[in-house]
C-alpha atoms as a PDB file:
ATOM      1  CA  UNK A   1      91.376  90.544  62.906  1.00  0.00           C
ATOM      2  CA  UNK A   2      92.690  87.664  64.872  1.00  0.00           C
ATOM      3  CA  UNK A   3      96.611  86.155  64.677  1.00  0.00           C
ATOM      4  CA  UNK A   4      97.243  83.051  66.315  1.00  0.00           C
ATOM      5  CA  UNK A   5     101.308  83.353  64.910  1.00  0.00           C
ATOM      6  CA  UNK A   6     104.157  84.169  67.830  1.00  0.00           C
ATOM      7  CA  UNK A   7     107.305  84.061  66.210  1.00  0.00           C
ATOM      8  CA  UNK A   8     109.795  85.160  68.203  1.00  0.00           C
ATOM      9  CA  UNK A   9     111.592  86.391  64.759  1.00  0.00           C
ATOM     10  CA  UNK A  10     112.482  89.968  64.976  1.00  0.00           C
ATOM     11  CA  UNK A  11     110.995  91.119  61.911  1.00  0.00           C
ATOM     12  CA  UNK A  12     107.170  90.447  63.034  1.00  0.00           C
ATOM     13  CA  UNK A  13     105.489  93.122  64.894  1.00  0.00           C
ATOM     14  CA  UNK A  14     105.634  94.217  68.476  1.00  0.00           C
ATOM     15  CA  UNK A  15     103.020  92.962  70.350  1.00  0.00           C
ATOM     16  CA  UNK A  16     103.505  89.580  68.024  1.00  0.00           C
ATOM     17  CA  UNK A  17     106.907  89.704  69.432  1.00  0.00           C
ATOM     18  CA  UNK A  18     106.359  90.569  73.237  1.00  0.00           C
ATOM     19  CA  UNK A  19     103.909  87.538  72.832  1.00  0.00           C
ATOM     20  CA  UNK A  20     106.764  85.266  71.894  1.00  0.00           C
ATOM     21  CA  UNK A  21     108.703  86.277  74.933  1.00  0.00           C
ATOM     22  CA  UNK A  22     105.996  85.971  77.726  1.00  0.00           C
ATOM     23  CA  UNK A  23     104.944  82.357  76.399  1.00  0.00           C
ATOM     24  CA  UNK A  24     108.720  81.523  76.479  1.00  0.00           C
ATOM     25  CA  UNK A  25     109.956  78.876  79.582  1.00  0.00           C
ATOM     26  CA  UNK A  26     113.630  79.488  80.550  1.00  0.00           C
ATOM     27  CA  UNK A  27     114.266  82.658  81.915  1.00  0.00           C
ATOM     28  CA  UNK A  28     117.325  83.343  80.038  1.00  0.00           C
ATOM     29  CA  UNK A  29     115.461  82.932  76.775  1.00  0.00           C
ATOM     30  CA  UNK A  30     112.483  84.889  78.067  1.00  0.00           C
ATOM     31  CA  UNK A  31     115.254  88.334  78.511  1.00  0.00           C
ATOM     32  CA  UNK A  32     116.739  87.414  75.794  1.00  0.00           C
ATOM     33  CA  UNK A  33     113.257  88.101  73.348  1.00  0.00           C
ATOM     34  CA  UNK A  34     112.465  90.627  75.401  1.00  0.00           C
ATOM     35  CA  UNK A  35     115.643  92.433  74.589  1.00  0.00           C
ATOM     36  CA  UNK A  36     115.069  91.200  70.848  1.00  0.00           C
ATOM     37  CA  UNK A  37     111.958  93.128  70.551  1.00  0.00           C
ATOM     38  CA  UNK A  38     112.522  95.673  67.702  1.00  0.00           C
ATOM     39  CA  UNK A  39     111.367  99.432  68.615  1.00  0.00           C
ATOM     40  CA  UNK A  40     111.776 100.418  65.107  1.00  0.00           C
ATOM     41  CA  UNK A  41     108.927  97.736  63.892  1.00  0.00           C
ATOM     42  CA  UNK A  42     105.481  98.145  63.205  1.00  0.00           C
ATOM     43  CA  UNK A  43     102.820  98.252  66.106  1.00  0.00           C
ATOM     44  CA  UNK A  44      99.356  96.565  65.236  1.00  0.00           C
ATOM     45  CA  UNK A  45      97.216  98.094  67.510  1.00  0.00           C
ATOM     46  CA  UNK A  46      93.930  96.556  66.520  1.00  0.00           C
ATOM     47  CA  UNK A  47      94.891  93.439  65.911  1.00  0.00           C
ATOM     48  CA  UNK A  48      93.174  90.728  68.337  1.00  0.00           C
ATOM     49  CA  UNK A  49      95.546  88.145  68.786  1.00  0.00           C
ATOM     50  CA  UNK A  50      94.846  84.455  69.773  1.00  0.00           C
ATOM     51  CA  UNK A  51      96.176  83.634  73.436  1.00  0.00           C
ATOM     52  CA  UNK A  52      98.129  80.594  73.445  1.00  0.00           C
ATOM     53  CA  UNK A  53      98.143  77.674  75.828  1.00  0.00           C
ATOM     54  CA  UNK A  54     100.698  77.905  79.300  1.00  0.00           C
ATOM     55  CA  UNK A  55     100.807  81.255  79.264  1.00  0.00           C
ATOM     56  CA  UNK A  56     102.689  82.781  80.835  1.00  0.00           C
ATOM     57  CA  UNK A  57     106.393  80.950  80.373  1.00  0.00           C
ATOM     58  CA  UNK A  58     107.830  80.082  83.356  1.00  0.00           C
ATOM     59  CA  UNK A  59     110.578  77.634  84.145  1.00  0.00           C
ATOM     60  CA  UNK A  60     109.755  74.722  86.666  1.00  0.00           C
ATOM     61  CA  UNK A  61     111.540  75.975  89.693  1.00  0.00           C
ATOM     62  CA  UNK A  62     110.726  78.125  91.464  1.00  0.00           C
ATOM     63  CA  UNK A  63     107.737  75.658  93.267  1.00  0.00           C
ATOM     64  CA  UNK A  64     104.728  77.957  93.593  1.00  0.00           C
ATOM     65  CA  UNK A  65     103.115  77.602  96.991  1.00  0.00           C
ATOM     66  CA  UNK A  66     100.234  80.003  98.671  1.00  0.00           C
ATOM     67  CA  UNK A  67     101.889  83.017 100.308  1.00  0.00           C
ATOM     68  CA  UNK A  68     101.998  81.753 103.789  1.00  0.00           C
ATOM     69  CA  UNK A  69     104.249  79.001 103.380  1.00  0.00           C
ATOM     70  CA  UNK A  70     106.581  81.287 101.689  1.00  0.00           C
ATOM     71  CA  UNK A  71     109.199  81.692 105.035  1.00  0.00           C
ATOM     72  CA  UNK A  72     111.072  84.577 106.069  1.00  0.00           C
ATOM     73  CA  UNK A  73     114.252  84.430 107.566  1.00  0.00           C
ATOM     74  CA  UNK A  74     116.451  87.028 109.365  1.00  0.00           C
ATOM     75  CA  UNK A  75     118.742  89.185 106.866  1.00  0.00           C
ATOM     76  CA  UNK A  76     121.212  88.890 109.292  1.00  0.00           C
ATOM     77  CA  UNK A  77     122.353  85.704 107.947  1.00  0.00           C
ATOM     78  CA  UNK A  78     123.073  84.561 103.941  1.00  0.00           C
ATOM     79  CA  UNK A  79     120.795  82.514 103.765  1.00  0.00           C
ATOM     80  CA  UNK A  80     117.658  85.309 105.193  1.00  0.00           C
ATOM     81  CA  UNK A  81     119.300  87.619 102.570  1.00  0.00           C
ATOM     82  CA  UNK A  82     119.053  84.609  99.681  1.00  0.00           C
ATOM     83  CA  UNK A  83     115.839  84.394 100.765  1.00  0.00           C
ATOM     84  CA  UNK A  84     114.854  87.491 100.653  1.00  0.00           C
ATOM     85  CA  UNK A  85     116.615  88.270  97.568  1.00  0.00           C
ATOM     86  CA  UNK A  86     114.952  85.830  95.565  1.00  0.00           C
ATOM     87  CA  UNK A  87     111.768  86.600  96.812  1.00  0.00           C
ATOM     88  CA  UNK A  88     112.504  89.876  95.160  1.00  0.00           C
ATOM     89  CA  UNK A  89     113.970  88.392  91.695  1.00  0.00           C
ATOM     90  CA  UNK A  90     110.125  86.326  91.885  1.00  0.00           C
ATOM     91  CA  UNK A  91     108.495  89.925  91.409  1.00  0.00           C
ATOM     92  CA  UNK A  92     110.656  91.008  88.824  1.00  0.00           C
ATOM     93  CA  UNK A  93     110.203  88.027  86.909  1.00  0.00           C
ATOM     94  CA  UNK A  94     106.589  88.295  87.281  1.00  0.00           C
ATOM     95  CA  UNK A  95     106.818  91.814  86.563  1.00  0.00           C
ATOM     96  CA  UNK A  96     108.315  91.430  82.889  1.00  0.00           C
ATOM     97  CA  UNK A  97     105.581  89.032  82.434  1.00  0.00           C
ATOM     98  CA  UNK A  98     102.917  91.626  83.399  1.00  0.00           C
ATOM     99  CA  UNK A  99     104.374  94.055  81.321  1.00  0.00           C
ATOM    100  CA  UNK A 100     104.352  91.667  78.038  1.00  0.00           C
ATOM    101  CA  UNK A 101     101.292  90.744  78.863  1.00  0.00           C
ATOM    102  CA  UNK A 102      99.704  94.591  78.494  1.00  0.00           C
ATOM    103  CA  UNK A 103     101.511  94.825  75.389  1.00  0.00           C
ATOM    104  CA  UNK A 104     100.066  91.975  73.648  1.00  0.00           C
ATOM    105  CA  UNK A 105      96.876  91.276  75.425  1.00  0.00           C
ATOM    106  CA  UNK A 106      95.000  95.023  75.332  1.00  0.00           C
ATOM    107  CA  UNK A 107      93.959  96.277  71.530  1.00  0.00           C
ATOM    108  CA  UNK A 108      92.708  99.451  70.345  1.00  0.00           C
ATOM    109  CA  UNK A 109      95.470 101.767  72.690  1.00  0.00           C
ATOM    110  CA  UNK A 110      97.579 104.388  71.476  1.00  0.00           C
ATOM    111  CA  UNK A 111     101.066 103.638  70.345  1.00  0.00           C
ATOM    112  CA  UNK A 112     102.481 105.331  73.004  1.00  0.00           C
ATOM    113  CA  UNK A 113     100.742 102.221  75.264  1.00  0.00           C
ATOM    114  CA  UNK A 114     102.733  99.822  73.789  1.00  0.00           C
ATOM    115  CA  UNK A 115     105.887 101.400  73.836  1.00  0.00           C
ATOM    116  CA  UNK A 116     105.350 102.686  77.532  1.00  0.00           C
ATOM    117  CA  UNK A 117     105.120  98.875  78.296  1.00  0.00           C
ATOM    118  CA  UNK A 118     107.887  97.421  76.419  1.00  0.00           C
ATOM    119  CA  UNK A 119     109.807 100.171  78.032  1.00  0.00           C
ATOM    120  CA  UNK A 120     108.605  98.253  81.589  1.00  0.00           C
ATOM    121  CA  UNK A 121     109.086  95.114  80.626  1.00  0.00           C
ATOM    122  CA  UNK A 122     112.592  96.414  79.420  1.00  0.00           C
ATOM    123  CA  UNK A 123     113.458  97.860  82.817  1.00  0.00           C
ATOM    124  CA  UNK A 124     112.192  95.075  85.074  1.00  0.00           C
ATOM    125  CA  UNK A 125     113.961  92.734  83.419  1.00  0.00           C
ATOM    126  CA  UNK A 126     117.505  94.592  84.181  1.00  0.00           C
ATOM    127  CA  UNK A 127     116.188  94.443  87.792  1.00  0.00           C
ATOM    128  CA  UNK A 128     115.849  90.785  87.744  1.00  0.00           C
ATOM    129  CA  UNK A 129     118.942  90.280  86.151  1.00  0.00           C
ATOM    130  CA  UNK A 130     120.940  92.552  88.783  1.00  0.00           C
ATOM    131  CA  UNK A 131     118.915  90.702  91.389  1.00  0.00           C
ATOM    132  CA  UNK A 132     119.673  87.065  90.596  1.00  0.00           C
ATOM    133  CA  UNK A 133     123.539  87.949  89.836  1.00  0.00           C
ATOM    134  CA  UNK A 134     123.614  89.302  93.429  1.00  0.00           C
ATOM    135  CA  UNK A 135     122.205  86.243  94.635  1.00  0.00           C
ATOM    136  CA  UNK A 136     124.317  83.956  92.891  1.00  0.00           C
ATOM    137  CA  UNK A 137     127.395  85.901  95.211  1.00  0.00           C
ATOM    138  CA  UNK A 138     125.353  84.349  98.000  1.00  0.00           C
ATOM    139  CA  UNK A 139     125.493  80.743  96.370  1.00  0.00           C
ATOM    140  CA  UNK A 140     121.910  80.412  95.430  1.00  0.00           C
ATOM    141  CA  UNK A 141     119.688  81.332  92.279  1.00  0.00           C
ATOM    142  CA  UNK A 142     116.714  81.970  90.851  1.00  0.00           C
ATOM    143  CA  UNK A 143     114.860  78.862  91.627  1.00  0.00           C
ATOM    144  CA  UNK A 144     116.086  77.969  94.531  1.00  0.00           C
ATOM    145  CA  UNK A 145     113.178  78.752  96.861  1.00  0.00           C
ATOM    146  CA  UNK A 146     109.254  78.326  96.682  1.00  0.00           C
ATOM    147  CA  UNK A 147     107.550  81.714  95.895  1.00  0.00           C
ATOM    148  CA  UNK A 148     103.941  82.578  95.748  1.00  0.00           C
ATOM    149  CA  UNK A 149     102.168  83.976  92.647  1.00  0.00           C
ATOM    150  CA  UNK A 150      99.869  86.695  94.027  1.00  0.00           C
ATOM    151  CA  UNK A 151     101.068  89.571  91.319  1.00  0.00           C
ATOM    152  CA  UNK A 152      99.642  86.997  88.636  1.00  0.00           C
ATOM    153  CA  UNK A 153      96.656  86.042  89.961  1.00  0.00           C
ATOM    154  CA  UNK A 154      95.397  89.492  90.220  1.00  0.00           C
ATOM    155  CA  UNK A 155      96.418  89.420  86.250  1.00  0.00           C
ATOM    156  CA  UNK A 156      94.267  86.848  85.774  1.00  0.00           C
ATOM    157  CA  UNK A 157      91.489  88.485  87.439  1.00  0.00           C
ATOM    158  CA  UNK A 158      91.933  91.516  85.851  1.00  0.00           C
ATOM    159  CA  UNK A 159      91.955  89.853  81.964  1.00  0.00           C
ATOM    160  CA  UNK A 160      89.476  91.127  80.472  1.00  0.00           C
ATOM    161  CA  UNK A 161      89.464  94.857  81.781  1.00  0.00           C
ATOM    162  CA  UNK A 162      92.215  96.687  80.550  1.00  0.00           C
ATOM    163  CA  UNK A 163      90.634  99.398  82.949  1.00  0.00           C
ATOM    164  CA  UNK A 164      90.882  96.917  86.517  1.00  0.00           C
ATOM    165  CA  UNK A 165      94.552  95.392  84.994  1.00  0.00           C
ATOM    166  CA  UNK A 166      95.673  99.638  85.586  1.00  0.00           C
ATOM    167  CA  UNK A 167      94.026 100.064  88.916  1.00  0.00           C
ATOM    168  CA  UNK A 168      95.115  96.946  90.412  1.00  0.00           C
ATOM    169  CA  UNK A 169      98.177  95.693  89.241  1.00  0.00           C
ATOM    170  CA  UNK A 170     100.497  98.879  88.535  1.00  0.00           C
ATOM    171  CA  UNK A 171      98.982 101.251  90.903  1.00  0.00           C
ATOM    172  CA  UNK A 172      97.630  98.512  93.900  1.00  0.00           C
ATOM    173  CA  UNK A 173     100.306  95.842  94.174  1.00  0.00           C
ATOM    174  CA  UNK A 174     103.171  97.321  92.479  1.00  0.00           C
ATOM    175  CA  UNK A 175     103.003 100.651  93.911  1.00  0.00           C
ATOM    176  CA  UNK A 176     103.287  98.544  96.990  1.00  0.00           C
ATOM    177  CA  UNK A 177     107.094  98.340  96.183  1.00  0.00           C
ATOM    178  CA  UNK A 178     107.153 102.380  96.586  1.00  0.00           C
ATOM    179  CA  UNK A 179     106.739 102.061 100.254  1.00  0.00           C
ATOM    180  CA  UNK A 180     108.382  98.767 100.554  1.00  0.00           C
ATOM    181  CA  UNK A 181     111.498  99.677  98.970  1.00  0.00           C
ATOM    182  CA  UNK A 182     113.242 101.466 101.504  1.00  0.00           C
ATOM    183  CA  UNK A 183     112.324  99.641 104.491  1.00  0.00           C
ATOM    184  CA  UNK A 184     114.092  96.636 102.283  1.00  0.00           C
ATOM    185  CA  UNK A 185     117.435  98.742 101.585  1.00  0.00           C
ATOM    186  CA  UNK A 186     117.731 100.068 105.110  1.00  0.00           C
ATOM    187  CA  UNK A 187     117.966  95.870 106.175  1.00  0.00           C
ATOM    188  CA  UNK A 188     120.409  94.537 103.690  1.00  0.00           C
ATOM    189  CA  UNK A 189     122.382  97.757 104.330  1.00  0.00           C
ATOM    190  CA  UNK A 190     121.701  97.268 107.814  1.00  0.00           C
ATOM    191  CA  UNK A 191     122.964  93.439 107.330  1.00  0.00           C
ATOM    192  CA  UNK A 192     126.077  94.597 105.574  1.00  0.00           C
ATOM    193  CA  UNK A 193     125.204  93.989 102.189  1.00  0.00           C
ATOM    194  CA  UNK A 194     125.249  97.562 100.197  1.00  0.00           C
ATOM    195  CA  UNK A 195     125.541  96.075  97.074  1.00  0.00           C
ATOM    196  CA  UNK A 196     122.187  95.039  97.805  1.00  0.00           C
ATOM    197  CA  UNK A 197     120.765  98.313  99.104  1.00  0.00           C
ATOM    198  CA  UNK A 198     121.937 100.012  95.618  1.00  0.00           C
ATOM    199  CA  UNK A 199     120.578  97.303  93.618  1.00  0.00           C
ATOM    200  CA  UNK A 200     116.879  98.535  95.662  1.00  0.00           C
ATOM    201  CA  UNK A 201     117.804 101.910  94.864  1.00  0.00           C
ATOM    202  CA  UNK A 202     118.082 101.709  91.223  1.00  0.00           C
ATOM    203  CA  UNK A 203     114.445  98.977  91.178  1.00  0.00           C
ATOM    204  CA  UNK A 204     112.908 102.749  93.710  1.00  0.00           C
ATOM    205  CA  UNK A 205     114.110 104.963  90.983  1.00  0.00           C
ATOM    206  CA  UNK A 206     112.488 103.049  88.228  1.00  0.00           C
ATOM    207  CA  UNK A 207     109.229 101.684  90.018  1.00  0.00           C
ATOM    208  CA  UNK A 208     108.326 105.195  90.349  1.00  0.00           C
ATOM    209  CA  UNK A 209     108.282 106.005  86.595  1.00  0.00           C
ATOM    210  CA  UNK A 210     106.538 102.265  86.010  1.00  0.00           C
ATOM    211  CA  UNK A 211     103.878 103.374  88.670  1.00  0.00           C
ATOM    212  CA  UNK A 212     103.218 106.611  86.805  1.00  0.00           C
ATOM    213  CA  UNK A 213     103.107 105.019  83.900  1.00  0.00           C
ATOM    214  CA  UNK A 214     100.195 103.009  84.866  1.00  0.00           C
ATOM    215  CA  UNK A 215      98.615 106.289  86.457  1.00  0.00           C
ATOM    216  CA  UNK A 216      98.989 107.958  83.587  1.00  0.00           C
ATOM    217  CA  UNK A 217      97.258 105.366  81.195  1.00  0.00           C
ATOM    218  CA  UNK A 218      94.338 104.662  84.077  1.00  0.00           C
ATOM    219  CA  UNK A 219      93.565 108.408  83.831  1.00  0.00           C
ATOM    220  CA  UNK A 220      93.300 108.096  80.023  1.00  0.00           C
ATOM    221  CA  UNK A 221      90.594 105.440  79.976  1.00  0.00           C
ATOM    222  CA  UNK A 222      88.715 107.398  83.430  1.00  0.00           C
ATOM    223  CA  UNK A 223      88.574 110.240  80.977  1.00  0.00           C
ATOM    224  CA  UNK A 224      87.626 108.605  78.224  1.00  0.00           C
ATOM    225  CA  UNK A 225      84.924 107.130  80.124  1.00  0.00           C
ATOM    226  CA  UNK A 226      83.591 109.627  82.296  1.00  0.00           C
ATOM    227  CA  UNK A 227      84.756 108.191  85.097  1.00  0.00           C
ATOM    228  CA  UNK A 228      86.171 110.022  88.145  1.00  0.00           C
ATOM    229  CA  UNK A 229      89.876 108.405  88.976  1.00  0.00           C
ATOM    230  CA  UNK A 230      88.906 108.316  93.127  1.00  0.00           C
ATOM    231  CA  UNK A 231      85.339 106.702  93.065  1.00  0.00           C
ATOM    232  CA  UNK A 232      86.506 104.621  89.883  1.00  0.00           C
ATOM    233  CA  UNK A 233      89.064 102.965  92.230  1.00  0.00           C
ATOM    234  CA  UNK A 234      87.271 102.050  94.832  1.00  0.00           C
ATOM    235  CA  UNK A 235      85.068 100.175  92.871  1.00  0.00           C
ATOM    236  CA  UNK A 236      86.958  98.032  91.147  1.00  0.00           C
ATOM    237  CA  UNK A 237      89.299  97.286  94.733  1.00  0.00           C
ATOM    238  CA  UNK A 238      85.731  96.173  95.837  1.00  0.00           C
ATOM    239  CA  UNK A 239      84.821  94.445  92.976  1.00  0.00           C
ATOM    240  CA  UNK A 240      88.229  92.495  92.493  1.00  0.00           C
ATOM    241  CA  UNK A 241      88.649  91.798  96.001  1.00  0.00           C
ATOM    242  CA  UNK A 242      92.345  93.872  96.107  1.00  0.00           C
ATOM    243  CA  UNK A 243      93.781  93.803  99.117  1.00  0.00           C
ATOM    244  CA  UNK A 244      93.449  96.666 101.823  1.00  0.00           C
ATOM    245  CA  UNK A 245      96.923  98.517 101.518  1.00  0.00           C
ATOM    246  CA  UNK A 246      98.252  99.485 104.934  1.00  0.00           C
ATOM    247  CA  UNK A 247     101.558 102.095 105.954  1.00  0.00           C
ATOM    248  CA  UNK A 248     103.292 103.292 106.288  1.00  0.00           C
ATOM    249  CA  UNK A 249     103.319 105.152 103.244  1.00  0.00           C
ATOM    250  CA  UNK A 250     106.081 106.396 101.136  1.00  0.00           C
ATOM    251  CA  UNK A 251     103.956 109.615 100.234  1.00  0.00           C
ATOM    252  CA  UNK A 252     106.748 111.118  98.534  1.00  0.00           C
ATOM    253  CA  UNK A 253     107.395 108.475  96.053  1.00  0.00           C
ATOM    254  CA  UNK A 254     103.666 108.166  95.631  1.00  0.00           C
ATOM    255  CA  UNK A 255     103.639 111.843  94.237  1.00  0.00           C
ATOM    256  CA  UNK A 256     106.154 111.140  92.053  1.00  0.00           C
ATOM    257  CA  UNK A 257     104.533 108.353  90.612  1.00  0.00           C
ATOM    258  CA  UNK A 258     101.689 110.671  89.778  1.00  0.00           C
ATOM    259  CA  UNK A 259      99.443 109.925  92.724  1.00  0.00           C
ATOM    260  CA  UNK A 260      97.263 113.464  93.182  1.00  0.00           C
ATOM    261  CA  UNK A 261      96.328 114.386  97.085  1.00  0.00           C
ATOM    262  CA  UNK A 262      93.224 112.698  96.814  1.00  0.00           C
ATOM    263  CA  UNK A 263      94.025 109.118  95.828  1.00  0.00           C
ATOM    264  CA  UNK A 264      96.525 109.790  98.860  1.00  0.00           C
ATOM    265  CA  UNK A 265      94.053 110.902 100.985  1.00  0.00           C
ATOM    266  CA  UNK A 266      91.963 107.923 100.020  1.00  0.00           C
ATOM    267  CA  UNK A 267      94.589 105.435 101.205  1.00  0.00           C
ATOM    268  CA  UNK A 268      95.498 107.220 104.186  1.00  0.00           C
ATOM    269  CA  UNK A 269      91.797 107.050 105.245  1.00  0.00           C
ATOM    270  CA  UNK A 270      90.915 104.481 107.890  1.00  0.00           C
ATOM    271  CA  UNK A 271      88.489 101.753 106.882  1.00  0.00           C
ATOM    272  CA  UNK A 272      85.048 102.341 107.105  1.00  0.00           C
END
């Protein structure tokens, strides 16, 4: 069955509807369906829907450059934390868009899938709200400065295997923001800003469950495949080119996320 239709009317079903908000542009109308999306509506779960053109939505600024011109600049000043602030609002945003983009894009999953995702999409989008109304206290907003678009491209690699999109998104490059979390509050803390350093704390608490969620949905297709969850992993980091992950580690969160001893192991261990 294949739909090309992406309403953004709340009546149509859910992955119909979280297609409607990743194609849309403005930001503000992008949160805005994704807080329309109605839990109580139908899922169609093996429906094959028709990808549209420009996806995802994304509004003109920021300018997208490759991740080395992206500058960093000292927290200790407003402008290093703007900086760094809206670097982080540029992951959020991409974040709700990877989340959408599991809803609608993967068919054949449980409902629980879909829901699990919406419930991401849901959360990151709170974190990129809290993120660009802190910024705007520093005179700046979402926008304001280039970012890169590394999260996505691994997306796009990643397309057509709902198995690699698990591995590599979720539990490579977000479960990045596990160990990167608290070096982040300790600076703007360290800077003066604690606003800041609680807005981290509440993106840590919820990254965690996010992380697991993706563990918990790669371990359903490794066992539905056969596949061992270690060996699986390194083939497809191979495969896909994801980059080498390097400490230090924030172990703790890891396990809470729903990494097992081994996977930690596995990243601990020094390359061959």
């Amino acid at each position: 069955m294949t739909d090309s239709a992406f309403s953004p009317a709340t009546h149509i079903e859910m992955r119909r509807q979280a297609l409607a908000a990743l194609a849309a542009r403005a930001w503000p109308d992008k949160l805005a369906a994704v807080r329309a999306i109605d839990d109580d509506t139908m899922i169609a779960v093996d429906a094959n829907l028709q990808e549209p053109a420009r996806i995802p939505g994304r509004p003109d600024a920021p300018e997208l450059v490759p991740p080395q011109q992206v500058k960093q600049r000292s927290v200790q000043s407003p402008e290093g934390r703007a900086v760094l602030l809206h670097a982080l609002a540029h992951i959020e945003f991409n974040a709700v868009n990877l989340a959408l983009d599991a809803v609608w894009r993967y068919a054949g999953m449980p409902e629980a899938f879909y829901r699990d995702w919406l419930r991401v999409a849901r959360e990151e989008a709170y974190h990129f709200e809290l993120l660009n109304t802190h910024l705007g206290t520093l005179g700046h907003a979402y926008g304001d400065f280039p970012a890169h678009n590394g999260l996505w491209e691994m997306a796009e690699k990643t397309r057509d295997d709902l198995l690699a999109r698990l591995a590599l998104v979720p539990r490579t490059l977000e479960a990045r923001g596990l160990d990167a979390s608290p070096l982040i509050r300790d600076k703007l803390i360290g800077a003066g800003d604690k606003a800041g350093g609680a807005i981290l704390d509440i993106i840590l608490r919820d990254e965690i469950g996010h992380v697991a969620i993706g563990n918990h949905w790669y371990r359903h297709l490794c066992t539905q495949r056969s596949l061992d969850p270690v060996a699986c992993y390194a083939e497809l980091a191979q495969r896909y080119n994801a980059p080498r992950l390097r400490g230090p580690f924030n172990l703790e969160a890891r396990r809470q996320a729903g990494f097992d001893e081994a996977e930690l192991e596995a990243l601990q261990r020094p390359p061959s």
